[in-house]
C-alpha atoms as a PDB file:
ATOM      1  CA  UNK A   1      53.373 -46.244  -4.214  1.00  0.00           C
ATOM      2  CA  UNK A   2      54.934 -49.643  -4.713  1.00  0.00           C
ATOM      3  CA  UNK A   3      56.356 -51.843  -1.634  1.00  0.00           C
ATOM      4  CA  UNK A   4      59.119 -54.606  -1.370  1.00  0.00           C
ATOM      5  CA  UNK A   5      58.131 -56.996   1.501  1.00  0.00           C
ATOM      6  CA  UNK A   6      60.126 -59.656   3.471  1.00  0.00           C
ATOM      7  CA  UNK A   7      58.544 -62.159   5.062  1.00  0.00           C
ATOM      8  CA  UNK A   8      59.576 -64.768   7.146  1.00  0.00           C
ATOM      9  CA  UNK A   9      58.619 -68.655   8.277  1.00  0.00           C
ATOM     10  CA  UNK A  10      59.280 -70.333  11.565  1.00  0.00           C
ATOM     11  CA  UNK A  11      58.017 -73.062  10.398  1.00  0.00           C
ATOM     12  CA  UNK A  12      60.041 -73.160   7.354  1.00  0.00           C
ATOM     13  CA  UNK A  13      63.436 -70.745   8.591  1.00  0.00           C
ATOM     14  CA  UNK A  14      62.831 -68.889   5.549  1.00  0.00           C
ATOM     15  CA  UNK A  15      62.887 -66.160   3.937  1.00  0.00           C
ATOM     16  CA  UNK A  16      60.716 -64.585   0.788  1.00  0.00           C
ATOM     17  CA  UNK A  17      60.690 -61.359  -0.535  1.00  0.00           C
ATOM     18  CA  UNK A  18      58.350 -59.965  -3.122  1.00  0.00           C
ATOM     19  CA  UNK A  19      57.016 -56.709  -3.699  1.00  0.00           C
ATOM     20  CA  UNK A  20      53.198 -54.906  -4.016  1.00  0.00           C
ATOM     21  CA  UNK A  21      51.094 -52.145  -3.892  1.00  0.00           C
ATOM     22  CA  UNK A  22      49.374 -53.353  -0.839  1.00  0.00           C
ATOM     23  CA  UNK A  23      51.803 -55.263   2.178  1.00  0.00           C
ATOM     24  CA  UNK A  24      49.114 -55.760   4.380  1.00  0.00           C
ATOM     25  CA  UNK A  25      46.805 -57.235   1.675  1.00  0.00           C
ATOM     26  CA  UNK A  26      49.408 -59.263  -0.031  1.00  0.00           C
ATOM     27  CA  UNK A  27      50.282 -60.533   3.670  1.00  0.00           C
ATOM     28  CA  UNK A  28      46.878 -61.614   4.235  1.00  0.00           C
ATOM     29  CA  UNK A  29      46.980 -63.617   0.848  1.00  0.00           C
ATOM     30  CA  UNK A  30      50.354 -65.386   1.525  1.00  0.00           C
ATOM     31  CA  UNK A  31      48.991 -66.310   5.316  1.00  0.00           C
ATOM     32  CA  UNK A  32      45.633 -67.565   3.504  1.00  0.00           C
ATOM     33  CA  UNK A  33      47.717 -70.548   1.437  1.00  0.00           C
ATOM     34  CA  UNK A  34      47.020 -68.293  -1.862  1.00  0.00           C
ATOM     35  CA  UNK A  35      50.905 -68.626  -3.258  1.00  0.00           C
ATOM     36  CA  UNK A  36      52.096 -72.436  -3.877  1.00  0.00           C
ATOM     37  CA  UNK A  37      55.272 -71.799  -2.052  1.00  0.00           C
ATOM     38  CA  UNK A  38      54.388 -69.670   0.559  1.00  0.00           C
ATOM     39  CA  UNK A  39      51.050 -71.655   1.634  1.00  0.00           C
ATOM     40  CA  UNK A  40      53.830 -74.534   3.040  1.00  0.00           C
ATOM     41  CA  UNK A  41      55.118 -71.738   5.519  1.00  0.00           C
ATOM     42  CA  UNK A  42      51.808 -70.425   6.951  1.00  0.00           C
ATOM     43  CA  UNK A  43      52.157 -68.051   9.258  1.00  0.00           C
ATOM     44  CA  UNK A  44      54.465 -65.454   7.421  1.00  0.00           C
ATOM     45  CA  UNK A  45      55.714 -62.872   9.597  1.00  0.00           C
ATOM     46  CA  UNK A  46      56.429 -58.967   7.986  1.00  0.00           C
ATOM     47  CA  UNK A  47      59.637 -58.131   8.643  1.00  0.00           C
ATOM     48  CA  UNK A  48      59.971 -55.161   6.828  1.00  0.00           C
ATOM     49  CA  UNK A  49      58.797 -53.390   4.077  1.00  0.00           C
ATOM     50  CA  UNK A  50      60.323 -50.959   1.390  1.00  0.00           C
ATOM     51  CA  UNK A  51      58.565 -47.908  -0.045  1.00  0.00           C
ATOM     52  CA  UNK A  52      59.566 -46.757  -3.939  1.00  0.00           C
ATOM     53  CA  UNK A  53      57.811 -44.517  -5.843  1.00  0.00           C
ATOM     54  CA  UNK A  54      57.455 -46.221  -8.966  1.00  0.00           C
ATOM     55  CA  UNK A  55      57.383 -49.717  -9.555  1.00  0.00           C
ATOM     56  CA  UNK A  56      60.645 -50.486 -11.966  1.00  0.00           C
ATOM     57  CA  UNK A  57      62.452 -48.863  -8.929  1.00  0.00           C
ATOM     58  CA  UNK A  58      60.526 -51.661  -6.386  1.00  0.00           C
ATOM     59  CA  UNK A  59      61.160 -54.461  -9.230  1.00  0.00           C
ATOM     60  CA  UNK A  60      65.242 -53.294  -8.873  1.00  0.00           C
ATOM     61  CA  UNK A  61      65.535 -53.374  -5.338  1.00  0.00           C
ATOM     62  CA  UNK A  62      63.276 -56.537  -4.831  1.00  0.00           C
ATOM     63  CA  UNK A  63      65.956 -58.032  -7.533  1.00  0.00           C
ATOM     64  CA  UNK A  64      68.525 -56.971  -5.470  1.00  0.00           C
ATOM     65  CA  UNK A  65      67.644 -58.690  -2.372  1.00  0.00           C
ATOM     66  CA  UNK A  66      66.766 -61.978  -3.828  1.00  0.00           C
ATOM     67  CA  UNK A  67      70.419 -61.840  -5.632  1.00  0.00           C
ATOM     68  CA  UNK A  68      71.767 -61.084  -2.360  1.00  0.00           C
ATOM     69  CA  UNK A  69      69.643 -63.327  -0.555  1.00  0.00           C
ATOM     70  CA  UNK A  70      66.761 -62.043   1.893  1.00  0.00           C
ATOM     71  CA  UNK A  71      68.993 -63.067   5.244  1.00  0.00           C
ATOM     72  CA  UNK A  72      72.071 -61.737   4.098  1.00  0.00           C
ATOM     73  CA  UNK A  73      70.546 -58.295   2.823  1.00  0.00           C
ATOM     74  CA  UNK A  74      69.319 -57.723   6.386  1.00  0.00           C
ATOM     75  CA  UNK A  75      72.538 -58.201   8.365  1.00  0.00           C
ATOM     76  CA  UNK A  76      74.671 -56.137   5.455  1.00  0.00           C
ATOM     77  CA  UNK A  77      72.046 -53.411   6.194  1.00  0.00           C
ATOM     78  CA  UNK A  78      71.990 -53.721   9.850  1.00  0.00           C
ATOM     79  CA  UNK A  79      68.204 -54.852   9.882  1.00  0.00           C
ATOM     80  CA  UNK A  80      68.595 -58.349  11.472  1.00  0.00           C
END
């Protein structure tokens, strides 16, 4: 199983969205400074995560977002 993630900064108000095969490993990297943008937002927050079975399909929708923009995505789709 692949996994689209959005995070989000308090520190920053921001939004990033990625994807993996492992959220809550790929959390603990982001929240350990191991990304050079996401290491100036420390703590990163999950605010939800996708499931797809294969990973063009979590490359697609992880496209998707960004195009739409990670804030935007969430209200369209009720999730903010």
């Amino acid at each position: 199983m692949f996994y689209v993630y959005i995070l989000h900064s308090s520190s920053l108000e921001k939004y990033y969205v990625g994807s993996t095969e492992d959220v809550n490993h790929r959390l603990q990297q982001h929240n350990s400074g191991k990304g050079s943008f996401t290491k100036k937002g420390i703590p990163w927050l999950l605010i939800i995560s996708f499931e797809c079975i294969t990973r063009s399909e979590s490359v697609q929708l992880e496209m998707k977002i960004k195009k739409r923009g990670a804030k935007r995505y969430l209200q369209d789709h009720n999730l903010a």
